[in-house]
PDB file of N, CA and C in Angstrom:
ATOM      1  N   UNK A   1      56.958  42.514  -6.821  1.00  0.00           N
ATOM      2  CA  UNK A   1      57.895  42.068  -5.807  1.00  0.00           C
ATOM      3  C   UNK A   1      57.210  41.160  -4.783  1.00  0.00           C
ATOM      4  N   UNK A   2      56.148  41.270  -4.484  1.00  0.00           N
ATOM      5  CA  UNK A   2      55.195  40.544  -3.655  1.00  0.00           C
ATOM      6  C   UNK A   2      55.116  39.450  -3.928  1.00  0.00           C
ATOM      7  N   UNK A   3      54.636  39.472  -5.502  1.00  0.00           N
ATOM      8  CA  UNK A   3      54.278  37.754  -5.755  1.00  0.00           C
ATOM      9  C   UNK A   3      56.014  36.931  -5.772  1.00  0.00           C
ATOM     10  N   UNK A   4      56.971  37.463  -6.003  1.00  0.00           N
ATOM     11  CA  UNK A   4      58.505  36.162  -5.647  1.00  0.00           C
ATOM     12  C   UNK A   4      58.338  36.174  -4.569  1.00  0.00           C
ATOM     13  N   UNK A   5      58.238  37.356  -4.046  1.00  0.00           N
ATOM     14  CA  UNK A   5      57.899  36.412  -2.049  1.00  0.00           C
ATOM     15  C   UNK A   5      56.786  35.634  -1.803  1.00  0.00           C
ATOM     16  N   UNK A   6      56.068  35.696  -2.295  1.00  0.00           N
ATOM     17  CA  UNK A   6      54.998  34.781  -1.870  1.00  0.00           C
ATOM     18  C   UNK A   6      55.389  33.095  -2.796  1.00  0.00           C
ATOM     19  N   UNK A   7      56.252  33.424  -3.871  1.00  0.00           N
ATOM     20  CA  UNK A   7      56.486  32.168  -4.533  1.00  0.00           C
ATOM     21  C   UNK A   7      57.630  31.323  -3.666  1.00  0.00           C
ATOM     22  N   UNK A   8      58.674  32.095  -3.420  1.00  0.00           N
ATOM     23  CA  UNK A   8      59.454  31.753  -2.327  1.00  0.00           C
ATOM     24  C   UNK A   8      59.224  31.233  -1.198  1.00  0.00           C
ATOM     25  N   UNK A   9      58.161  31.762  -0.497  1.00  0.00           N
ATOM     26  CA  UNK A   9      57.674  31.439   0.633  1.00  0.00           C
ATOM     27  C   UNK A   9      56.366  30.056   0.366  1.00  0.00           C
ATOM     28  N   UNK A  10      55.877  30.031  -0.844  1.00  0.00           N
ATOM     29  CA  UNK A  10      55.506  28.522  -0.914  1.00  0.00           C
ATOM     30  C   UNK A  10      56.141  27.658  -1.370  1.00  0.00           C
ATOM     31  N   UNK A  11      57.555  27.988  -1.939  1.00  0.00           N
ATOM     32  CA  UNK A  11      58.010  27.174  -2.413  1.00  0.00           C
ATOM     33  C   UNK A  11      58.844  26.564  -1.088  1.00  0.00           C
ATOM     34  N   UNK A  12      59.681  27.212   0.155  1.00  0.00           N
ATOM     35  CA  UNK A  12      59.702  26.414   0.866  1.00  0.00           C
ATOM     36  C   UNK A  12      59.148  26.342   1.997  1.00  0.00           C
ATOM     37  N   UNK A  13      57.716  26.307   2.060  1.00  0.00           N
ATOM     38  CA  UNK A  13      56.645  25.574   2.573  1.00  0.00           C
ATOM     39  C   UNK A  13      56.350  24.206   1.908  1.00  0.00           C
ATOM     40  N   UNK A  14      56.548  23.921   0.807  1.00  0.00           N
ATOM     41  CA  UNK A  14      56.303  22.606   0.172  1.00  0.00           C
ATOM     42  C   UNK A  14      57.711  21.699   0.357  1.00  0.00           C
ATOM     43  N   UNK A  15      58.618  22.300   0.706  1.00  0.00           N
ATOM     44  CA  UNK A  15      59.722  21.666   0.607  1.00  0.00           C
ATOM     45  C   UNK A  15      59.601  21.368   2.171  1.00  0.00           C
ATOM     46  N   UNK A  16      59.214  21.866   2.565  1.00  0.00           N
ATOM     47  CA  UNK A  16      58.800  21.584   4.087  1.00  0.00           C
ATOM     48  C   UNK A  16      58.595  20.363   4.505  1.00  0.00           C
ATOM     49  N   UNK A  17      57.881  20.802   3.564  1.00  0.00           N
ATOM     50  CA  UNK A  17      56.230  19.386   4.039  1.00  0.00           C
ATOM     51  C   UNK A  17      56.465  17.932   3.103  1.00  0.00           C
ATOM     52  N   UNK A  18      57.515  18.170   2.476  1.00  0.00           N
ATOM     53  CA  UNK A  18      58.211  16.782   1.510  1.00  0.00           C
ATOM     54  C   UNK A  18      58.903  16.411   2.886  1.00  0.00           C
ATOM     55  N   UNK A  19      59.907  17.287   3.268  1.00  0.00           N
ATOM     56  CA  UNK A  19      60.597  16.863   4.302  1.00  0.00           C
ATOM     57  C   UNK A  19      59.952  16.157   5.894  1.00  0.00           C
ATOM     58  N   UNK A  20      58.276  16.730   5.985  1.00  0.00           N
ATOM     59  CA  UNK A  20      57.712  16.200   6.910  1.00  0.00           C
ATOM     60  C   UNK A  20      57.267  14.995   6.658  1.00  0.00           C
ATOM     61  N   UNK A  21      56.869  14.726   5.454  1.00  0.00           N
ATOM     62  CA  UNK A  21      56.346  13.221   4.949  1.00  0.00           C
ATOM     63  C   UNK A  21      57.833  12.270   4.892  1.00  0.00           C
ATOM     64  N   UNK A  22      58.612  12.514   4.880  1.00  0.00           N
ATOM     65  CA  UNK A  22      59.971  12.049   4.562  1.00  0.00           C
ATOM     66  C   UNK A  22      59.857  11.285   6.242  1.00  0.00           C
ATOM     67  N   UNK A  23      60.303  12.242   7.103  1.00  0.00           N
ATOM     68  CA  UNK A  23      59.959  12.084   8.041  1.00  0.00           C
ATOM     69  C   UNK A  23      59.083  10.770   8.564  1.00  0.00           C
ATOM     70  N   UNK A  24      57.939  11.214   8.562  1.00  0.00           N
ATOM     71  CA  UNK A  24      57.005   9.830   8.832  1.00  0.00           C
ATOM     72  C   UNK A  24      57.466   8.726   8.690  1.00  0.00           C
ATOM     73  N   UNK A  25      57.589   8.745   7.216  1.00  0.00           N
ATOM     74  CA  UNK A  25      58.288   7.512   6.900  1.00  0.00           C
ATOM     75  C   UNK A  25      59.360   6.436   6.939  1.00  0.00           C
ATOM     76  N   UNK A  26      60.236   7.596   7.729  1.00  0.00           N
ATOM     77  CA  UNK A  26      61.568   7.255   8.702  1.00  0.00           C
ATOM     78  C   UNK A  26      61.028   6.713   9.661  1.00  0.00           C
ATOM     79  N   UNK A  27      60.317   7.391  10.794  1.00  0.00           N
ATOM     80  CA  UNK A  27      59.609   6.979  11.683  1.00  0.00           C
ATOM     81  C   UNK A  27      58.840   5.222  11.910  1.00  0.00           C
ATOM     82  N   UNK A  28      57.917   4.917  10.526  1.00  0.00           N
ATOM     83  CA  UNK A  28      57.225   4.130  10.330  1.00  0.00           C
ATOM     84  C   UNK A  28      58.367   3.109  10.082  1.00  0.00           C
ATOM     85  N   UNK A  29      59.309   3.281   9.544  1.00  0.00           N
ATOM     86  CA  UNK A  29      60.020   2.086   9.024  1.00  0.00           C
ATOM     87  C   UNK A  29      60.897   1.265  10.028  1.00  0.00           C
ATOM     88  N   UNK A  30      61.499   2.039  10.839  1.00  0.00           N
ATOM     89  CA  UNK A  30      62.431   1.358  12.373  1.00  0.00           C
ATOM     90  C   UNK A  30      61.436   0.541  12.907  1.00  0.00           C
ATOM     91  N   UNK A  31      61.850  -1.075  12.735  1.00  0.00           N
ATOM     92  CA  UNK A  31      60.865  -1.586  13.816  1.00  0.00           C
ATOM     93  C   UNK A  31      61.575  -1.913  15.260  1.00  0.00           C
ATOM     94  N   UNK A  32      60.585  -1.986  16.432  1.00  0.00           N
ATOM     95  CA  UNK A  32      60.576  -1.657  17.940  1.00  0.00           C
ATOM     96  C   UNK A  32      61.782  -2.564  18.311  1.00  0.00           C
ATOM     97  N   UNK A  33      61.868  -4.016  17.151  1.00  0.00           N
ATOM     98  CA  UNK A  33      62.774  -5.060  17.854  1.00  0.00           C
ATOM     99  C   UNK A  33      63.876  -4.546  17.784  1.00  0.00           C
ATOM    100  N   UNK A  34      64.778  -3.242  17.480  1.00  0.00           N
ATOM    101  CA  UNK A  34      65.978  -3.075  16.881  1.00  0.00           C
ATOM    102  C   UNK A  34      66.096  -2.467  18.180  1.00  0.00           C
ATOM    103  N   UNK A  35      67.344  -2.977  18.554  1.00  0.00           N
ATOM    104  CA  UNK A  35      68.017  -1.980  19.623  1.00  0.00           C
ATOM    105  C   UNK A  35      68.474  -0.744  19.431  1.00  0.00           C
ATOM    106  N   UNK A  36      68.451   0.112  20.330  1.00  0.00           N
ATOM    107  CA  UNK A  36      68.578   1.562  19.959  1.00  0.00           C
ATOM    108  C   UNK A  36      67.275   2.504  19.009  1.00  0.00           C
ATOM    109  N   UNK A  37      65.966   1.852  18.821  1.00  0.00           N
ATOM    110  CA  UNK A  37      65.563   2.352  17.920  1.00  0.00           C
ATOM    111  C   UNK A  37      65.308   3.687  18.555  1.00  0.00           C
ATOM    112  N   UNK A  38      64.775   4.000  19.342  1.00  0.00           N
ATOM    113  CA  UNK A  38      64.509   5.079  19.972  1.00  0.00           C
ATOM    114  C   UNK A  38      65.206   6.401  19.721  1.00  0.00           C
ATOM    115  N   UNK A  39      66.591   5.978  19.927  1.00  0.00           N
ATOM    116  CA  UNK A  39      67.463   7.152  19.707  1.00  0.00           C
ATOM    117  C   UNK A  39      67.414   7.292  18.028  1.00  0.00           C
ATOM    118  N   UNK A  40      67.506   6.688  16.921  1.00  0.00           N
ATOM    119  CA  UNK A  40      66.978   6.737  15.380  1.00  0.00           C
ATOM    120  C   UNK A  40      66.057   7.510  15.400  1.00  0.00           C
ATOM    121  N   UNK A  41      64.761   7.371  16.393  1.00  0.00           N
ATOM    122  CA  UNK A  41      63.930   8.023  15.629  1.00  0.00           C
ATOM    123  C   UNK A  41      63.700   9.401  16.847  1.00  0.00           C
ATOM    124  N   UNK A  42      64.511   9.455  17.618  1.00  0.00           N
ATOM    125  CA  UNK A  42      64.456  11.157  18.143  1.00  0.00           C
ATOM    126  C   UNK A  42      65.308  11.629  17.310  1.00  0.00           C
ATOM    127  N   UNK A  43      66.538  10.926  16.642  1.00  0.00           N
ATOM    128  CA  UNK A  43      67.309  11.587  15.821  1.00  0.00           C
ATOM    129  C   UNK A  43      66.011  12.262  14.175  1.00  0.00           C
ATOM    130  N   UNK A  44      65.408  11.440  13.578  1.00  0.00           N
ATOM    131  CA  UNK A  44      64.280  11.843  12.650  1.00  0.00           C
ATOM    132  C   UNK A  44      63.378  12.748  13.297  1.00  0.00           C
ATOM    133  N   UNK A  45      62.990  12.787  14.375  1.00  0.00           N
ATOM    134  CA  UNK A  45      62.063  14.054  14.576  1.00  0.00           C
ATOM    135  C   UNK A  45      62.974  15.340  15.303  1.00  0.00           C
ATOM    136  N   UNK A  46      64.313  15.534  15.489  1.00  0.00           N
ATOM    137  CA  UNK A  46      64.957  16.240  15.420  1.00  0.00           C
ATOM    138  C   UNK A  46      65.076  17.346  14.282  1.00  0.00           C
ATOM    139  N   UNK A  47      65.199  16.100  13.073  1.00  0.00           N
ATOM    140  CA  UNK A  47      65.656  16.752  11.512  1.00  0.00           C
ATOM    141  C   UNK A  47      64.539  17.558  11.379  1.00  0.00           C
ATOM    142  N   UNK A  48      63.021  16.840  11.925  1.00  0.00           N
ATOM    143  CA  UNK A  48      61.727  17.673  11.445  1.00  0.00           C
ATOM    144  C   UNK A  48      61.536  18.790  12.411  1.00  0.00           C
ATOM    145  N   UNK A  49      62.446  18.688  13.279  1.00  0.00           N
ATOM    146  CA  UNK A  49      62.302  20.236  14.335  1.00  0.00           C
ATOM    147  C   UNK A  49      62.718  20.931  13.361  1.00  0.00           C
ATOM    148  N   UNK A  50      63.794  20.904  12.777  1.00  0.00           N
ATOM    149  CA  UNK A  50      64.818  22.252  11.876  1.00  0.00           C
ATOM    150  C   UNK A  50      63.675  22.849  11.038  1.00  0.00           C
ATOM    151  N   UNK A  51      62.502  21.710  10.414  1.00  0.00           N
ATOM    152  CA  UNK A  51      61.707  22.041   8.982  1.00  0.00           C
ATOM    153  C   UNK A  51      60.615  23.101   9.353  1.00  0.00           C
ATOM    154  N   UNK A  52      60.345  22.576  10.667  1.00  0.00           N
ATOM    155  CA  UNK A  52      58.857  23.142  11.610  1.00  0.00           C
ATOM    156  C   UNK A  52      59.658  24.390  11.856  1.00  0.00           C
ATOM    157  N   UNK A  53      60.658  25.111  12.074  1.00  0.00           N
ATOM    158  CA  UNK A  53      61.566  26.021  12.493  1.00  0.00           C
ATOM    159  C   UNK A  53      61.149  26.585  11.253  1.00  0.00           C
ATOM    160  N   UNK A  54      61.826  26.582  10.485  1.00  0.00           N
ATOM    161  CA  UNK A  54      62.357  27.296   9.332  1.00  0.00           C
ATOM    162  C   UNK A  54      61.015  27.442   8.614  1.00  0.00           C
ATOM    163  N   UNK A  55      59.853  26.661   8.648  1.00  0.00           N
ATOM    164  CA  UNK A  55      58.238  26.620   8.733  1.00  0.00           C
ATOM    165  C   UNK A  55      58.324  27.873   8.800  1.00  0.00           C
ATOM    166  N   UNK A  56      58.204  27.791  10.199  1.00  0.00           N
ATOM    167  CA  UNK A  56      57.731  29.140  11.679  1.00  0.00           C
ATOM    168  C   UNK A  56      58.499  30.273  10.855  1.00  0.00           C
ATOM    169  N   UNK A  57      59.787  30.487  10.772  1.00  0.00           N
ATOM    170  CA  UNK A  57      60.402  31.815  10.161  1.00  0.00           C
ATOM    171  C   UNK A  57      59.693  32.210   8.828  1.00  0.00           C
ATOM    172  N   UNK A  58      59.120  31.279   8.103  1.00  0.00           N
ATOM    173  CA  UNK A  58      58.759  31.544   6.706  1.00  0.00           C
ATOM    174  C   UNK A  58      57.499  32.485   6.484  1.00  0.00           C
ATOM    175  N   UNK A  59      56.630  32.229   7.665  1.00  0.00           N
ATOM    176  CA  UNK A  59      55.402  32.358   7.952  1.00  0.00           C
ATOM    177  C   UNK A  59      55.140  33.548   8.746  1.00  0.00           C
ATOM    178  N   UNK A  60      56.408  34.065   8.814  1.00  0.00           N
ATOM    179  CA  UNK A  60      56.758  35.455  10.164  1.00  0.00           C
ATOM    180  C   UNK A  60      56.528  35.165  11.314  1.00  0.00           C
ATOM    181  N   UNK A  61      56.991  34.140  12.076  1.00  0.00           N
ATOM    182  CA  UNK A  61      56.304  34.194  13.566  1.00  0.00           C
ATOM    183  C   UNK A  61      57.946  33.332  14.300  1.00  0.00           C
ATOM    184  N   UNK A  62      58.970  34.558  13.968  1.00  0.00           N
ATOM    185  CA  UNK A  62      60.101  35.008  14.115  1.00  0.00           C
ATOM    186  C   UNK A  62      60.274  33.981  16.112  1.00  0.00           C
ATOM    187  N   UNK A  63      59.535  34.918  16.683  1.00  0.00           N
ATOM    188  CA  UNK A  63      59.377  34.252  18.377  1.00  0.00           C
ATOM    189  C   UNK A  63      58.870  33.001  18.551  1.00  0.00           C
ATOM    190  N   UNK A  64      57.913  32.599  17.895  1.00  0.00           N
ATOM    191  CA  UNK A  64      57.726  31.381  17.946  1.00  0.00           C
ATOM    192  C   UNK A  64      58.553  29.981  17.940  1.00  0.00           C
ATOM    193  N   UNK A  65      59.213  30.740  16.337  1.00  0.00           N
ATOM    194  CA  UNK A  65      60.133  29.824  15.869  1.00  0.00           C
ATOM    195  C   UNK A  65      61.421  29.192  17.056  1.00  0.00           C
ATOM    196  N   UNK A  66      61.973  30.658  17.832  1.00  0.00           N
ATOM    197  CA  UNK A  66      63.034  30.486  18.867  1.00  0.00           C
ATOM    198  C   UNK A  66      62.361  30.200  20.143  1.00  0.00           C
ATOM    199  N   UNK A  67      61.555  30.293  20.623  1.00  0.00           N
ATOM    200  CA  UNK A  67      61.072  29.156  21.628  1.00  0.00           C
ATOM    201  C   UNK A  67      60.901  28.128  20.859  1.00  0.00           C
ATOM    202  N   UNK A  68      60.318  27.152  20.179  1.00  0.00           N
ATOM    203  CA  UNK A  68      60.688  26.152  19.497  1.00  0.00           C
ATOM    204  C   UNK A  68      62.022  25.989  19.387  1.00  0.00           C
ATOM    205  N   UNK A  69      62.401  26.088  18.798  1.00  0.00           N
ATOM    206  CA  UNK A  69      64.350  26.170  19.104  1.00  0.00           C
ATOM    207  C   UNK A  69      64.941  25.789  19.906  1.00  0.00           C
ATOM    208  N   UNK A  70      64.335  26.896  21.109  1.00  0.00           N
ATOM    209  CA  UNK A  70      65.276  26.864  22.509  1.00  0.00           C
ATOM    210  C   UNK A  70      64.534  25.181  23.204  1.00  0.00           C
ATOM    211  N   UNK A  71      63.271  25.037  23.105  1.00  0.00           N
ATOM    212  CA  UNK A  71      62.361  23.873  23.901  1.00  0.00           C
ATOM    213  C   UNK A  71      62.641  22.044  23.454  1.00  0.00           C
ATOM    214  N   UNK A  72      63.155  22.649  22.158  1.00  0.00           N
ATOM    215  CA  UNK A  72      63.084  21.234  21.657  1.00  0.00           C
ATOM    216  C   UNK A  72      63.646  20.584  22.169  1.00  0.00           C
ATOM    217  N   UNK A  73      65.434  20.628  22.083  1.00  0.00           N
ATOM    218  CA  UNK A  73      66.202  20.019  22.516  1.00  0.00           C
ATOM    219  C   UNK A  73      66.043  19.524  23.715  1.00  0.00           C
ATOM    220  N   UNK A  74      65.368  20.009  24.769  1.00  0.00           N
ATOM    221  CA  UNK A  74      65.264  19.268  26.020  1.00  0.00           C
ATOM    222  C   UNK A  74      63.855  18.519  26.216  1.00  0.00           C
ATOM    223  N   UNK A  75      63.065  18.655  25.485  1.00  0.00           N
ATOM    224  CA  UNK A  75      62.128  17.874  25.080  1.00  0.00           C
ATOM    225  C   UNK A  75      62.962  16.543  24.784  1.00  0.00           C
ATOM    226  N   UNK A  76      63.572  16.596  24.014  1.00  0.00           N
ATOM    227  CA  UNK A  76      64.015  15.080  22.959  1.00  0.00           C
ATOM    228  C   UNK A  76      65.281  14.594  24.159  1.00  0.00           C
ATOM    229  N   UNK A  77      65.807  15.314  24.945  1.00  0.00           N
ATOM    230  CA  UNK A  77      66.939  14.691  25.946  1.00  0.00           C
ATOM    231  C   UNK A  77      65.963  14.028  27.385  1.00  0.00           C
ATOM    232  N   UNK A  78      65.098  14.948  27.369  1.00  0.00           N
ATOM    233  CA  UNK A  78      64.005  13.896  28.850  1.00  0.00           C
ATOM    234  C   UNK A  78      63.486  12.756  28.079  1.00  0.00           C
ATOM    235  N   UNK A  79      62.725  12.796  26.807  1.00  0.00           N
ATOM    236  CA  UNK A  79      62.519  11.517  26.549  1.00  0.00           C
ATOM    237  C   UNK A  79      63.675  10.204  25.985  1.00  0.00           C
ATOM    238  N   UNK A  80      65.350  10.513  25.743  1.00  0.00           N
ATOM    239  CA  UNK A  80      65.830   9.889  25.939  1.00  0.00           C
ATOM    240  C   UNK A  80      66.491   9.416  27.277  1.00  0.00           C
ATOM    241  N   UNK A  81      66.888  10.330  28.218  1.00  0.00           N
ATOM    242  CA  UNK A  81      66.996  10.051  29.705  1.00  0.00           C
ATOM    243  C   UNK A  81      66.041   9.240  30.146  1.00  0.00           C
ATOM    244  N   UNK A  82      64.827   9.433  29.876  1.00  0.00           N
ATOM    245  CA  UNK A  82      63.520   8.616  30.591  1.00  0.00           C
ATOM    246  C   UNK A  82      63.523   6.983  29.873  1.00  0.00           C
ATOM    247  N   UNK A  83      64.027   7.280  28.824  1.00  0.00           N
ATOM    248  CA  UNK A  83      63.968   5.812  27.788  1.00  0.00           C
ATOM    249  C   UNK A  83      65.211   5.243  28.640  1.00  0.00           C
ATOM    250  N   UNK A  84      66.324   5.818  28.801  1.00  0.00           N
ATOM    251  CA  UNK A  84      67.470   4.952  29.205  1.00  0.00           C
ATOM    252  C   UNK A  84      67.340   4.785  30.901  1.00  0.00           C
ATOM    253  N   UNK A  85      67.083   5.439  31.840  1.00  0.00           N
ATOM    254  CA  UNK A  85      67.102   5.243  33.059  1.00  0.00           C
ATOM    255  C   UNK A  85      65.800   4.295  33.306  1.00  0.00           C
ATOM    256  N   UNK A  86      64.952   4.486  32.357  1.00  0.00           N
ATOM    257  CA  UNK A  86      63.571   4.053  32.943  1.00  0.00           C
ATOM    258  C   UNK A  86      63.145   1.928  32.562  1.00  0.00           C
ATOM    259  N   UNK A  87      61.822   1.725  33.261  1.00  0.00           N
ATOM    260  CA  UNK A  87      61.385   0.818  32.965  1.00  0.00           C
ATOM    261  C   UNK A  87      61.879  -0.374  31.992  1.00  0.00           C
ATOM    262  N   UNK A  88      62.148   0.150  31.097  1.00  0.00           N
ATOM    263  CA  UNK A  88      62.097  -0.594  29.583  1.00  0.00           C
ATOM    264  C   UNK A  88      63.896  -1.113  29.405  1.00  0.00           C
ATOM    265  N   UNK A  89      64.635  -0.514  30.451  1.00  0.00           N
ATOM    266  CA  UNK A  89      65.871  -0.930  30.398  1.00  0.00           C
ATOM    267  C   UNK A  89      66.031  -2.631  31.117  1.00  0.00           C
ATOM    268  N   UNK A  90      66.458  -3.676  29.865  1.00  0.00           N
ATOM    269  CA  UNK A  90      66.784  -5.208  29.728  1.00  0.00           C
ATOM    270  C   UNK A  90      68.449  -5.247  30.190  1.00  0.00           C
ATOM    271  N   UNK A  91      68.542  -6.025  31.487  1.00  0.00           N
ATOM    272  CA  UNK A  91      70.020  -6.523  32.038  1.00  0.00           C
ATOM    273  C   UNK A  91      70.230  -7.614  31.710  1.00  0.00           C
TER     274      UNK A  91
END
């Protein structure tokens, strides 16, 4: 019974980590001249919060996972507030 959990549990750990390279590559591909890119790619490291989550649950570290959870989202809303109120805003 041990070893399907442990097959389970690497199997989505690898599916994870497809999804984290996936990722990157979202990331890498938006170039800076596109308007709005910013919000594209908090939207892509959003998707990789869910993977890093579901990571964290796989791995037993149950609390971790929900502070992650609870933190992210306002992580990714100050750095779009700061992107839109701030500096870099063209009139």
């Amino acid at each position: 019974m041990d070893d399907i959990i442990t097959i389970i549990k690497s199997a989505i750990l690898l599916i994870s980590a497809v999804f984290v390279i996936l990722a990157a590559i979202g990331i890498i591909r938006y170039k800076d001249d596109m308007e709005r890119v910013l919000y594209a790619r908090i939207h892509i490291l959003g998707i990789l919060d869910v993977v890093c989550m579901i990571s964290l649950l796989v791995l037993g570290e149950p609390l971790l996972a929900g502070v992650y959870f609870i933190l992210t989202p306002f992580a990714a809303h100050a750095i779009a507030n700061a992107h839109y109120y701030g500096e870099d805003k063209h009139d």
